[in-house]
Protein backbone atom coordinates (compact mmCIF):
# COMPACT_ATOMS: atom_id res chain seq x y z
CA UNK A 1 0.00 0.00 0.00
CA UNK A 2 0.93 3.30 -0.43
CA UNK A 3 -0.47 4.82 2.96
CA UNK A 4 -2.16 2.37 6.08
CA UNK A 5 -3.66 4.40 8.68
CA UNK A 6 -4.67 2.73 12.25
CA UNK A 7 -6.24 4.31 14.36
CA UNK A 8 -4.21 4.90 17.59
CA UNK A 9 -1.60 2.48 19.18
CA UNK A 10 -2.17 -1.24 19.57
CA UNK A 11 -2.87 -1.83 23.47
CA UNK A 12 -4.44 -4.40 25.83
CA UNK A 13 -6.14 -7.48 24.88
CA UNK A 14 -9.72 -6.09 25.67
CA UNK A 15 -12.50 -4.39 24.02
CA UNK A 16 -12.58 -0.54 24.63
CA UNK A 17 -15.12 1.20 23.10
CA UNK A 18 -13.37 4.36 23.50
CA UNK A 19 -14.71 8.18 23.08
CA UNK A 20 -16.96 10.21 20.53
CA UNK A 21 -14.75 11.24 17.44
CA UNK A 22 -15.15 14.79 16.13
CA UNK A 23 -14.83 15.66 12.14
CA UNK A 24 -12.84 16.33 11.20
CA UNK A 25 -10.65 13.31 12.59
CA UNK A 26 -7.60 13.25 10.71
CA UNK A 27 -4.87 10.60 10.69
CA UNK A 28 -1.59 10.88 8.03
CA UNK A 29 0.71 8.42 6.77
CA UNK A 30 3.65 9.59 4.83
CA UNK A 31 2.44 12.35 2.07
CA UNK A 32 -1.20 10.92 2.29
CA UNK A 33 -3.69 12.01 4.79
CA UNK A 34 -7.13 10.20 5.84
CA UNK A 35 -9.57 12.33 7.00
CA UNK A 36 -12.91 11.29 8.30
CA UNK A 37 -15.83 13.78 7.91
CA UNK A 38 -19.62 13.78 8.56
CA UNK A 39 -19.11 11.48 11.70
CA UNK A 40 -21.41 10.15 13.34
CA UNK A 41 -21.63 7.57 16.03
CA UNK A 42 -18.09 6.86 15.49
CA UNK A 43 -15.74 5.87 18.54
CA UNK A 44 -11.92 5.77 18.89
CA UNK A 45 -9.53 5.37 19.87
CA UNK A 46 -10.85 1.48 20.65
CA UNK A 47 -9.61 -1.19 20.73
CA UNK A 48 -10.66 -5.60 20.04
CA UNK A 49 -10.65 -8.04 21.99
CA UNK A 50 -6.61 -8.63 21.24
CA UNK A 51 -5.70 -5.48 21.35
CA UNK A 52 -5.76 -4.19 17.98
CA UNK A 53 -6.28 -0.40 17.63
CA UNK A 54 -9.53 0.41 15.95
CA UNK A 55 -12.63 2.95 15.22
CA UNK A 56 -16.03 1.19 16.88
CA UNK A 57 -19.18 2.57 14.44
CA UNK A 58 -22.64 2.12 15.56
CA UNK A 59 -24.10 2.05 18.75
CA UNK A 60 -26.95 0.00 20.12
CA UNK A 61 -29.52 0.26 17.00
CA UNK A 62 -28.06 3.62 15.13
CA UNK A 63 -25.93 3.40 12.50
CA UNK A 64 -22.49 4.81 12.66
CA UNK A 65 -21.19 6.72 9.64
CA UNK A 66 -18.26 8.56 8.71
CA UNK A 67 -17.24 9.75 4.75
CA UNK A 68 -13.47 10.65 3.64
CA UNK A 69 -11.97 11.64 -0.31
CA UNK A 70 -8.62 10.33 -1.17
CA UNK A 71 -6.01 12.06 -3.04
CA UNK A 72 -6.10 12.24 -6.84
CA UNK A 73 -3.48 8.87 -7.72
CA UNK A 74 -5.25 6.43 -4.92
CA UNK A 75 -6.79 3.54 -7.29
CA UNK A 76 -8.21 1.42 -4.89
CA UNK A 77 -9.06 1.52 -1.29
CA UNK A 78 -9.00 -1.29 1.42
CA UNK A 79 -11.33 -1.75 4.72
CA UNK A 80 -10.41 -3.61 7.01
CA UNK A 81 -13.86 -4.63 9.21
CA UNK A 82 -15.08 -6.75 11.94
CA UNK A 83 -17.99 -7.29 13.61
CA UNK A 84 -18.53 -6.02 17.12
CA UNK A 85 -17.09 -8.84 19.53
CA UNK A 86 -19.02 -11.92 18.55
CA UNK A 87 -21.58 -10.20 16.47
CA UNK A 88 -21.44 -10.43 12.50
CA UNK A 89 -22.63 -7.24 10.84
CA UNK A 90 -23.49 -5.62 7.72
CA UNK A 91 -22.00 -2.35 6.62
CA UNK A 92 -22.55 -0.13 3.22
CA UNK A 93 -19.45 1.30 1.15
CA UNK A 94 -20.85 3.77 -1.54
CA UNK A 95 -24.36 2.06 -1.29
CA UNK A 96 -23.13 -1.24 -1.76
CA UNK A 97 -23.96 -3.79 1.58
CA UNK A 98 -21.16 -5.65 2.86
CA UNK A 99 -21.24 -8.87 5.08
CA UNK A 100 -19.28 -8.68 7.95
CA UNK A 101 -18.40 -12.45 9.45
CA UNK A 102 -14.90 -11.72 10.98
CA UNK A 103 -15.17 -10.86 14.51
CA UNK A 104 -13.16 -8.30 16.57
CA UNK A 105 -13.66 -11.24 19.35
CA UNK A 106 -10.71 -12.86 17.58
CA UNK A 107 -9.15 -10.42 16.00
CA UNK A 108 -10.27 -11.21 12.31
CA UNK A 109 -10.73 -8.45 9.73
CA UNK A 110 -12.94 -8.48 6.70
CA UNK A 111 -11.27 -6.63 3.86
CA UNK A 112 -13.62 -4.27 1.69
CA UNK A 113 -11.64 -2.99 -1.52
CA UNK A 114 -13.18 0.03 -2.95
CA UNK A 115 -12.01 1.04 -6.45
CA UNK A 116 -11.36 4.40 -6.29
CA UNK A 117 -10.16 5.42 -9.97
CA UNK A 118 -13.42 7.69 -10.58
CA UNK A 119 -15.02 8.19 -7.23
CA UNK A 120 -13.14 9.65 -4.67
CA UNK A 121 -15.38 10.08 -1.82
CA UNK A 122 -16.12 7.06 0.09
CA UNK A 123 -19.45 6.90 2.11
CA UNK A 124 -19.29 4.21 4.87
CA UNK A 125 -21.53 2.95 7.39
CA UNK A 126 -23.11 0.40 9.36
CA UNK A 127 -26.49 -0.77 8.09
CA UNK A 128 -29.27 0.58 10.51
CA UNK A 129 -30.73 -2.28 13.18
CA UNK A 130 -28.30 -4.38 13.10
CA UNK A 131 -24.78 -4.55 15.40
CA UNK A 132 -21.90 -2.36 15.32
CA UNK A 133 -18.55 -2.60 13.42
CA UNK A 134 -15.30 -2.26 14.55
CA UNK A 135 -12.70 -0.70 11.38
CA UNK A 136 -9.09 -1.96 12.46
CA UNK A 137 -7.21 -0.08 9.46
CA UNK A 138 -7.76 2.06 5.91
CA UNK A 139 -5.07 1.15 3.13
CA UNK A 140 -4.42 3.84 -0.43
CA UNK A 141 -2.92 2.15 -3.17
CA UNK A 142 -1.86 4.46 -6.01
């Protein structure tokens, strides 16, 4: 990848649900810079149940959301998602529903690749009703 962004530093092997992010929440990773706009119901930093840093979306039956654009030469975009602890999920990228088996219980991670060669702006959240999400990391390729 050109750029991975996580989402804090890796800590103890427990869930943490952490505290309310504000937009814009911006994270940077060489010349490339995430940042996460429109948030809402989005949590960080937090962390699985191994102790993988993360961003938590959702929480009881609301959907969490958050939308970022990448820079002008990032062709695809990767995801990397989990369902919250031992709940499987659902999550839209861009409109398009997602199902989420891997489970931040265990540390496993989903990966979502978005191609990104037209659109820019990435809309992401969790479907409404059902459980939260936990987002471990955010690759650019160019």
């Amino acid at each position: 990848p050109a750029a991975t962004f996580t989402f804090g530093a890796d800590g103890a092997a427990v869930h943490v649900d952490g505290n309310d992010l504000k937009a814009p929440a911006s994270y940077t990773d060489g010349d490339y810079t995430l940042e996460l706009t429109e948030i809402s119901k989005v949590y960080g930093p937090s962390y699985d149940a191994t102790g993988n840093s993360c961003i938590k979306l959702g929480s009881s039956k609301a959907a969490g959301t958050f939308k970022f654009t990448v820079d002008a030469n990032v062709s695809k975009v990767v995801i990397y998602v989990a369902g919250y602890k031992g709940n499987a999920g659902k999550v839209t990228v861009n409109g398009t529903e997602y199902s989420i088996s891997a489970l931040s219980d265990k540390g496993e991670y989903t990966a979502i690749e978005i191609d990104t060669t037209t659109v820019k702006t990435i809309t992401f959240a969790t479907v409404s009703g059902t459980t939260r999400c936990m987002v471990d990391e955010i690759e650019y390729y160019a």
